[in-house]
Protein backbone atom coordinates (compact mmCIF):
# COMPACT_ATOMS: atom_id res chain seq x y z
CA UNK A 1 -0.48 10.03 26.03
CA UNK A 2 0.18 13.68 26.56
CA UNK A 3 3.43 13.59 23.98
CA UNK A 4 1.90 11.35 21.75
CA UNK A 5 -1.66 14.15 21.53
CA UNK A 6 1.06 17.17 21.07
CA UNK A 7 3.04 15.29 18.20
CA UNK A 8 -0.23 14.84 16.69
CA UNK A 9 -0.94 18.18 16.43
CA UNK A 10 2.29 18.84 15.26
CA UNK A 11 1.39 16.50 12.64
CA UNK A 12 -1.64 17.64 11.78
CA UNK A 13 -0.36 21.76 11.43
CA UNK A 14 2.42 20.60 9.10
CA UNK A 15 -0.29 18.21 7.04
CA UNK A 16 -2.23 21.49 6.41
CA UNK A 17 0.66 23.12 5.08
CA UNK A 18 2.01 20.49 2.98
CA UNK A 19 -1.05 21.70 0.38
CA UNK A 20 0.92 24.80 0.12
CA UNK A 21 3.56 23.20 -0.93
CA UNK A 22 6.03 23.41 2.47
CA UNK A 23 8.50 20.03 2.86
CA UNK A 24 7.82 16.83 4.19
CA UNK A 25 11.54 16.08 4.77
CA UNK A 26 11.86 17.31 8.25
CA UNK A 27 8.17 17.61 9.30
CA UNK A 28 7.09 13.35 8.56
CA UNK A 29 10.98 12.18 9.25
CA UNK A 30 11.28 8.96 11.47
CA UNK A 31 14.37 10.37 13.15
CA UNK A 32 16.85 7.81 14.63
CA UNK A 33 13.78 5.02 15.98
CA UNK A 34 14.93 3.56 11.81
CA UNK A 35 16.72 0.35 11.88
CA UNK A 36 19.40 0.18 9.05
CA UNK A 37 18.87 -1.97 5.88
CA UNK A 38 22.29 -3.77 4.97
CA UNK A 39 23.15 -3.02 1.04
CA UNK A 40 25.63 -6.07 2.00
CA UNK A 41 22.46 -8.08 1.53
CA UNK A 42 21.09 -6.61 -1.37
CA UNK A 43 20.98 -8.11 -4.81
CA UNK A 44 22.31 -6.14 -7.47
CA UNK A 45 19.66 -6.66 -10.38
CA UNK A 46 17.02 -8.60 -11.14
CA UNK A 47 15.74 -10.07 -14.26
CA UNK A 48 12.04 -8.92 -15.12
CA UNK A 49 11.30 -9.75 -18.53
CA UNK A 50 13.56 -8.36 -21.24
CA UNK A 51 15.12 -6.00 -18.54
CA UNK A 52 17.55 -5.97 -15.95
CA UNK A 53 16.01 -3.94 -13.04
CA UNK A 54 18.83 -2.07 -10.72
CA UNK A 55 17.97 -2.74 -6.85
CA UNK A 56 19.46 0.07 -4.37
CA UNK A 57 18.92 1.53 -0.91
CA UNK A 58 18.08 5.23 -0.79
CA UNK A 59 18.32 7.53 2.32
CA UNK A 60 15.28 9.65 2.87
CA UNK A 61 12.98 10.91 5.24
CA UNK A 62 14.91 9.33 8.17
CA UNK A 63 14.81 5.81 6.62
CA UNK A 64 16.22 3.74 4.16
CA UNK A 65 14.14 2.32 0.97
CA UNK A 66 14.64 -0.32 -1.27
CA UNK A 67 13.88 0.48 -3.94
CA UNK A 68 13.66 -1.57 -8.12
CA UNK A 69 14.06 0.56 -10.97
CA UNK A 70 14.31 0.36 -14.94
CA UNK A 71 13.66 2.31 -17.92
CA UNK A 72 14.48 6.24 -18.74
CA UNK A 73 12.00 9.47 -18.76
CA UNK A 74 9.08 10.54 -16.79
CA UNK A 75 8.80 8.69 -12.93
CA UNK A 76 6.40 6.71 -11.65
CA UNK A 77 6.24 5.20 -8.30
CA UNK A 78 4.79 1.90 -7.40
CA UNK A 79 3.77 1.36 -4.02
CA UNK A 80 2.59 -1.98 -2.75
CA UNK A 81 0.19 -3.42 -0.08
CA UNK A 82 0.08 -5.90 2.75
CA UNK A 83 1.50 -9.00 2.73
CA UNK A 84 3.72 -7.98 -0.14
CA UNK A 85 6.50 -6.11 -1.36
CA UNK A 86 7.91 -4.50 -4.75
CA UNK A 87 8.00 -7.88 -5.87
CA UNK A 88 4.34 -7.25 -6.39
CA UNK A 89 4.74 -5.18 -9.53
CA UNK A 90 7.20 -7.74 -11.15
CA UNK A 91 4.90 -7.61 -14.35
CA UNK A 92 4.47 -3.83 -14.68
CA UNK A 93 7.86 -2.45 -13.98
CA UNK A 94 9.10 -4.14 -17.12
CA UNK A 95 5.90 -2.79 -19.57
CA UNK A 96 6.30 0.54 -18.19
CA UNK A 97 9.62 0.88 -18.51
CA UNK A 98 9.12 -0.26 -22.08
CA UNK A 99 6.75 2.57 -22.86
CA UNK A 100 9.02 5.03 -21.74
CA UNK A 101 8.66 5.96 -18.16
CA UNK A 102 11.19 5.35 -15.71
CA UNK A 103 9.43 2.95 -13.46
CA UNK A 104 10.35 2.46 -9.69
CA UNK A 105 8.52 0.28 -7.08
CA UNK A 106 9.78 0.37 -3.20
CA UNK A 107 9.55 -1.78 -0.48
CA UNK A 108 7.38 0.39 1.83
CA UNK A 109 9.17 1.07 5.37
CA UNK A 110 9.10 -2.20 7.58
CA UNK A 111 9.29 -4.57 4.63
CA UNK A 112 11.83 -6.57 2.58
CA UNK A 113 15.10 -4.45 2.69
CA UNK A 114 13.61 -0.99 3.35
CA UNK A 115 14.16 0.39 7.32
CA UNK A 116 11.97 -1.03 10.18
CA UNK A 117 11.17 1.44 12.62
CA UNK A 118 10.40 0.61 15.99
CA UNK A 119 7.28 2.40 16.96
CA UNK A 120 3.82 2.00 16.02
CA UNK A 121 3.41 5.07 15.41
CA UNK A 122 6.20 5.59 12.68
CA UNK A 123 3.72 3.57 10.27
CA UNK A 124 0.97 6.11 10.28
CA UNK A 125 -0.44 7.23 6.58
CA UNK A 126 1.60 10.50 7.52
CA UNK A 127 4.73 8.60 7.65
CA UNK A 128 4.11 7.05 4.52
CA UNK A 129 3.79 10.01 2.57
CA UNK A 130 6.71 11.63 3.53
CA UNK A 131 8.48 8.55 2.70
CA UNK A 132 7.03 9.11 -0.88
CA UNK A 133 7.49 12.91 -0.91
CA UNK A 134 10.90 12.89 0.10
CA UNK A 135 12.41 10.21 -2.73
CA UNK A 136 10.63 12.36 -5.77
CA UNK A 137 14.12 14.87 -4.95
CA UNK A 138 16.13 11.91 -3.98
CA UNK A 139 15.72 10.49 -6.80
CA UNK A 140 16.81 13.57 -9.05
CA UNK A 141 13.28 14.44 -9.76
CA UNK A 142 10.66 16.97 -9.33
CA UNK A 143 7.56 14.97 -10.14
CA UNK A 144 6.06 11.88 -9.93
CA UNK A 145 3.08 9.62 -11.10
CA UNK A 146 1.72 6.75 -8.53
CA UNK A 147 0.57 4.02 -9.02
CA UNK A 148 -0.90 2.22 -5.55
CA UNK A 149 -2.61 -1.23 -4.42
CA UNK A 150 -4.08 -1.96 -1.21
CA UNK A 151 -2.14 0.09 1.79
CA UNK A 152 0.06 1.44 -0.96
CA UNK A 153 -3.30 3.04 -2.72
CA UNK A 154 -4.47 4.30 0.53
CA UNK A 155 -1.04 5.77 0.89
CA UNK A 156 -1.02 7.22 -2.83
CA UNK A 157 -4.47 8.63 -2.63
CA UNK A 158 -3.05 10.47 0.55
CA UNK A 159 0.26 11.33 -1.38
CA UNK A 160 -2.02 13.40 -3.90
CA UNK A 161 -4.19 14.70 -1.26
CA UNK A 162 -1.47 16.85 0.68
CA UNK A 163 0.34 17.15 -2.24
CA UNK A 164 -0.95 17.52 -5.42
CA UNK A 165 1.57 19.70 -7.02
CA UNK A 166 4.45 17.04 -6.65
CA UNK A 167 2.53 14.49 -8.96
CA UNK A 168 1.08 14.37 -12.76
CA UNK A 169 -1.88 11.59 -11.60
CA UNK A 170 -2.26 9.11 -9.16
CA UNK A 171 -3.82 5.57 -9.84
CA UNK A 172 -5.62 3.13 -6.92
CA UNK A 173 -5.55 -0.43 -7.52
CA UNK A 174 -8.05 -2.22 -5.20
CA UNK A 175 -9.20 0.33 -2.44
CA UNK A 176 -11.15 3.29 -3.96
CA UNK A 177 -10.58 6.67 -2.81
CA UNK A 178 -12.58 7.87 -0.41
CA UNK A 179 -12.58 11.58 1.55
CA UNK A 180 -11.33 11.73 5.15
CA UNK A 181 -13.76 12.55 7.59
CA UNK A 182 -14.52 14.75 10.61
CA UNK A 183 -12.71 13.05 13.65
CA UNK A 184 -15.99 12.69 15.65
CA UNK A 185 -18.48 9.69 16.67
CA UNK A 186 -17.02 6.13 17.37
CA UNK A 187 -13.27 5.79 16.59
CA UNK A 188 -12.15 2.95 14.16
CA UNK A 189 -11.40 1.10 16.77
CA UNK A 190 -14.26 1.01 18.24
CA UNK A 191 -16.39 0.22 15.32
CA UNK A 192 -14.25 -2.67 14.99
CA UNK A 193 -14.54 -4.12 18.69
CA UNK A 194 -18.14 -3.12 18.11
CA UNK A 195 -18.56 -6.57 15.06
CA UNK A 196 -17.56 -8.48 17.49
CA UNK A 197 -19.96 -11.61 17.81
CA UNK A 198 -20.35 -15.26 18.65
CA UNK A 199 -16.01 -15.07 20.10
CA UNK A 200 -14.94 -13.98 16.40
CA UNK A 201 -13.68 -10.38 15.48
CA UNK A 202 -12.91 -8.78 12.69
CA UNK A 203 -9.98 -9.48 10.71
CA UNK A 204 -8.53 -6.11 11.56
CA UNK A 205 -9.49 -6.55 15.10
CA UNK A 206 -7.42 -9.37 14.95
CA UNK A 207 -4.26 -7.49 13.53
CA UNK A 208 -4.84 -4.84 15.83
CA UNK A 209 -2.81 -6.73 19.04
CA UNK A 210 1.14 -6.64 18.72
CA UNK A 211 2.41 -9.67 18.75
CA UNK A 212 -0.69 -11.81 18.21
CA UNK A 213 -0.93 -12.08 14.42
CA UNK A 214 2.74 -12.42 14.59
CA UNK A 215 2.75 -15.41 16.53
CA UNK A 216 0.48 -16.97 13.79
CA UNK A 217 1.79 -16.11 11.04
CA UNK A 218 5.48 -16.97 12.09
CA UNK A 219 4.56 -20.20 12.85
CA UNK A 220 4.97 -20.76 9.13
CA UNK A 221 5.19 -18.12 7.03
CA UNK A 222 4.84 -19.61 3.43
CA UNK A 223 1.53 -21.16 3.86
CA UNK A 224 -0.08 -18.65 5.63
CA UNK A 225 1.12 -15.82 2.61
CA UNK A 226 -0.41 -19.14 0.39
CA UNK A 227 -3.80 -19.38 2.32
CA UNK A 228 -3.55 -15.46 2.35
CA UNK A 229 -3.11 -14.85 -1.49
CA UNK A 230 -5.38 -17.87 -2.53
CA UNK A 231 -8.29 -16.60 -0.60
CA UNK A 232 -8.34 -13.22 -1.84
CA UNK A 233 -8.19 -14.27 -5.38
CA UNK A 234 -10.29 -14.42 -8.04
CA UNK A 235 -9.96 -18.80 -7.50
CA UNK A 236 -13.06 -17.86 -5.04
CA UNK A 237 -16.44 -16.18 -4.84
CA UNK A 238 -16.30 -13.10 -3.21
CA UNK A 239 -14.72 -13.21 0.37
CA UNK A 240 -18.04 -12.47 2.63
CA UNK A 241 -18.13 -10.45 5.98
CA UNK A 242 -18.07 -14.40 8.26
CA UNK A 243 -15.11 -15.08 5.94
CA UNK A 244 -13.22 -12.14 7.58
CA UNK A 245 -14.70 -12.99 11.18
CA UNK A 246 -11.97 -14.63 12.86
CA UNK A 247 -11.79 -16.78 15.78
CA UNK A 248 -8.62 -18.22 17.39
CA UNK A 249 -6.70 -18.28 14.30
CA UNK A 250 -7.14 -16.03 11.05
CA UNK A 251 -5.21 -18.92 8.93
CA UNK A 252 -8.39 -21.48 9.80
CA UNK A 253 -10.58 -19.04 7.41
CA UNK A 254 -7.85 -19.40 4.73
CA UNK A 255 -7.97 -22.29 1.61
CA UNK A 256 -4.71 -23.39 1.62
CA UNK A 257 -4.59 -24.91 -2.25
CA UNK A 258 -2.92 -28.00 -3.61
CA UNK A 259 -2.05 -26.64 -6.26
CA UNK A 260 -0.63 -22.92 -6.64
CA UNK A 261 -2.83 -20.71 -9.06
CA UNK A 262 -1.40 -19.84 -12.75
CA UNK A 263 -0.52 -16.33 -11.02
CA UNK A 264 1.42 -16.88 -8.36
CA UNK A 265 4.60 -19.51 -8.89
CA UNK A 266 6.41 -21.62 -6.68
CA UNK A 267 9.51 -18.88 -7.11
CA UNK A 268 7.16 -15.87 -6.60
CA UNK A 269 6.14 -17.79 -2.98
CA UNK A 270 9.67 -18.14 -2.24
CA UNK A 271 10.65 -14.72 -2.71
CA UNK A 272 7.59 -13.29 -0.76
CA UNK A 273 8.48 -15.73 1.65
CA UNK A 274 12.10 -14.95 1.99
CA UNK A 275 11.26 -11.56 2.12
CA UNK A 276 9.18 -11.55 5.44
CA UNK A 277 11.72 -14.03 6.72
CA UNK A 278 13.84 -11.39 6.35
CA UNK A 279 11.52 -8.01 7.72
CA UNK A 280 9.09 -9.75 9.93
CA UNK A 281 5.21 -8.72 9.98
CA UNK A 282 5.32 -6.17 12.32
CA UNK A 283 5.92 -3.45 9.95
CA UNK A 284 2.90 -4.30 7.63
CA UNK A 285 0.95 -5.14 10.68
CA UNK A 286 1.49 -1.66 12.19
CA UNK A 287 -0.74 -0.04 9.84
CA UNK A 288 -3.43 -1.14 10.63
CA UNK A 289 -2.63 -0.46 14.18
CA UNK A 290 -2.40 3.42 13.16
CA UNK A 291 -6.45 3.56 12.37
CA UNK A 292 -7.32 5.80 15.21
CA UNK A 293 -4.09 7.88 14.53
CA UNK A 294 -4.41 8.10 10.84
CA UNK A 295 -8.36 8.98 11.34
CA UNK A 296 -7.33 11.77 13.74
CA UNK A 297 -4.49 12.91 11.30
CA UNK A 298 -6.87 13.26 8.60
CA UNK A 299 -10.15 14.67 9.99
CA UNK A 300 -8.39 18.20 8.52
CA UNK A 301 -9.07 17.27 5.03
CA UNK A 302 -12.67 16.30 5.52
CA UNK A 303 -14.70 15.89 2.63
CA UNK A 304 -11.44 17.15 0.48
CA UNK A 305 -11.03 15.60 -3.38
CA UNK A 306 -8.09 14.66 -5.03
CA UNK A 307 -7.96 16.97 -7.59
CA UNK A 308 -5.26 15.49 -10.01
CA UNK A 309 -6.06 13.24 -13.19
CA UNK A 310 -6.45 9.73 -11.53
CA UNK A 311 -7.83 6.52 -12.28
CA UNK A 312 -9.42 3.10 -10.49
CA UNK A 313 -8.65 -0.82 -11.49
CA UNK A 314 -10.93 -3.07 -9.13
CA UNK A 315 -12.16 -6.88 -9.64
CA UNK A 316 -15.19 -8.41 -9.61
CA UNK A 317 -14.11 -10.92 -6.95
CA UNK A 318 -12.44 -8.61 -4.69
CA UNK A 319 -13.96 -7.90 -1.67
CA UNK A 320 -12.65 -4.71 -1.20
CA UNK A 321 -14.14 -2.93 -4.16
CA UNK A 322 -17.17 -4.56 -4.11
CA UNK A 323 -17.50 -3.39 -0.13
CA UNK A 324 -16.48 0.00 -1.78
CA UNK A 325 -19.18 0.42 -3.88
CA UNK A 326 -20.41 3.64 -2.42
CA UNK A 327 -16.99 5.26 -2.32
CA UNK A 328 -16.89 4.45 -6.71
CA UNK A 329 -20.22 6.23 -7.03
CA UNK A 330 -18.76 9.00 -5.25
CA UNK A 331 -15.71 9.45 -7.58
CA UNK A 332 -17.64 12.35 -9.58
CA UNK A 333 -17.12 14.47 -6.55
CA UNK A 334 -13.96 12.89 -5.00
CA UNK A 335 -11.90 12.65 -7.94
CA UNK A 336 -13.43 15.31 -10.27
CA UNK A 337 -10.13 14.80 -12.63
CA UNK A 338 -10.50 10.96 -13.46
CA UNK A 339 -9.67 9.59 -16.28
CA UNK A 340 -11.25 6.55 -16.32
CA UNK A 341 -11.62 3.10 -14.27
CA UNK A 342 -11.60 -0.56 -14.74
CA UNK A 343 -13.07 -3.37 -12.95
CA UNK A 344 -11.32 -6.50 -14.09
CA UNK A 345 -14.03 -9.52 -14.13
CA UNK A 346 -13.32 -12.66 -12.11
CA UNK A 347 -10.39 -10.49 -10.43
CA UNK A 348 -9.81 -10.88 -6.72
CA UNK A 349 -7.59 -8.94 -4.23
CA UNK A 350 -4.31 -8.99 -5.91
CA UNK A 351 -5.26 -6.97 -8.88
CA UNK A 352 -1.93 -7.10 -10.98
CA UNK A 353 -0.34 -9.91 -9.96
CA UNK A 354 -3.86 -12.18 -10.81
CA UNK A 355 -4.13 -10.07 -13.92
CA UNK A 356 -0.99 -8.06 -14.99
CA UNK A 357 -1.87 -8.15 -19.09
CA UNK A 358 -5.32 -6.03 -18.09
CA UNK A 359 -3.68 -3.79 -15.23
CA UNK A 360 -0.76 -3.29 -17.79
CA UNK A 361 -3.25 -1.92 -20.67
CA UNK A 362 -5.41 -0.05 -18.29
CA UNK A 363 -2.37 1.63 -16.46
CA UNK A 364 -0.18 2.68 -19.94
CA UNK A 365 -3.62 4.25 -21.32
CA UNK A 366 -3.60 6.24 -18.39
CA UNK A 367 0.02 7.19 -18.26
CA UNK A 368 0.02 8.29 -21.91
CA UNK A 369 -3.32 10.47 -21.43
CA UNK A 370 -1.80 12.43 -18.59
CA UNK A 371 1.81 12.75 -20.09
């Protein structure tokens, strides 16, 4: 506990400086705890559209991403959320590219081919950023744009908090931006274990236990992403708090479909599917087990804005921005540079998968006003 408080710190001193523009490369790196992705494994291109996107490993930060690129000029970085992977920006890579930006999603450490560390720890918010940080200059560049859903917004939003001057704008797809706070009062945690009620916990509760959600979801992996993705979406009113209250099993909440939704395919299930086959859970699961860590980490940037053009795409029937109502209203103070926002009606969870023509249009007006 003693090590773990002093790295912490350690943490914390270099976050402060990383607003003054000091490296992440050696100050957020992984070290050696990084398993190895295999390029033996890796496919070569894929085809998205009218391109051919160029899949590759790159070494930074102490890890190895995946990463899927296409297109020539400006970069932009999509970063993906939990239970997914790049494949999640399969319809945007190709219409940004297309506009002119070079366009590059990753698999985020401890998914699809990217490195899986071993700790818990090594999937804080911290880590995540550095990961980000450190492939702007691996890939050649000097500057970035992100674009973020789910954990990957929550790790862009941080991305432009600590450091603003590597990135043009940043845009949040699902979770809303919201200002860390003080690191006093009841711990995440605790305000989870707090809900719980009746032998049910919250879904993040749930997660919280290594191994447990594991067990579950290995039991068989493609229809628990299926019940996953299909109760998120827009196919259903608006997930409510007893819908994330879960008792023995999180996959008994879930409406496994009969038939698969115009948005997600039988081929996109098998790749997602594959994909975890191939990574595990643990990785995704781990940040959610970083909540105390990542509320400790932050409490130095309480109340701070991101103060770099940005912008917001939500959906009517996701959960997660209509529980983050307060944090929109907010966005005059927290992100005095917006551009703009869009909520997407009858849109759940998975913002541009469910809806990549809208996302698309919403995200190019925003890359052409800030370039």
């Amino acid at each position: 506990m003693k090590n773990e408080q002093q790295q912490r710190r350690k943490l914390i001193k270099n976050a402060i400086g990383l607003i003054a523009g000091s490296s992440l490369l050696a100050t957020l790196s992984t070290g050696a705890s990084a398993s190895k992705a295999s390029s033996k494994t890796l496919p070569k291109t894929t085809k998205l559209g009218d391109i051919e996107a160029k899949h590759s490993l790159i070494n930074a930060n102490g890890i190895d991403t995946h990463i899927v690129e296409c297109g020539e000029g400006p970069l932009v970085l999509l970063v993906h959320g939990f239970p997914e992977s790049w494949y999640s920006w399969r319809h945007q890579l190709p219409a940004i590219a297309n506009a002119g930006y070079r366009a590059v999603a990753i698999d985020v450490r401890g998914f699809g081919y990217s490195s899986c560390p071993r700790n818990i720890e090594d999937y804080r918010t911290l880590r995540a950023v550095g990961d980000i940080v450190s492939l702007i200059p691996a890939l050649g560049e000097t500057q970035a744009t992100l674009i973020g859903h789910d954990w990957g917004a929550n790790t862009t939003w941080s991305a432009a908090l600590l450091r603003p001057d590597l990135f043009r704008g940043v845009a949040g797809l699902s979770v809303p931006y919201r200002s860390p706070t003080n690191a006093n009062g009841i711990r995440p945690s605790e305000r989870t274990k707090a809900m719980r009620k009746d032998n049910k916990r919250f879904y993040t509760d749930f997660f919280n236990t290594p191994g447990e959600a594991e067990a579950e979801i290995e039991q068989d992996i493609r229809n628990w992403l299926l019940g996953f993705f299909y109760t998120g979406s827009g196919a259903l009113p608006v997930s409510t708090m007893e819908l994330l209250m879960v008792g023995d099993r999180m996959i008994d909440n879930f409406v496994i479909p009969k038939t698969l939704p115009a948005w997600l395919t039988e081929e996109d299930l098998n790749y997602f599917t594959a994909q975890f086959e191939h990574s595990g859970f643990s990785g995704g699961l781990n940040r959610y087990r970083n909540a105390d860590r990542n509320w400790e980490d932050f409490a130095v940037f309480a109340g701070r804005p991101v103060d770099i053009p940005s912008y917001y795409i939500g959906g009517t029937h996701d959960g997660v921005t209509v529980m983050g109502a307060n944090a929109i209203k907010a966005f005059p103070e927290t992100l005095p540079q917006m551009v703009g926002q869009t909520i997407l009606e009858g849109t759940g969870h998975w913002t541009q998968q469910e809806s990549p023509a809208e996302t698309n249009k919403a995200l190019l007006e925003f890359l052409a006003a800030i370039h």
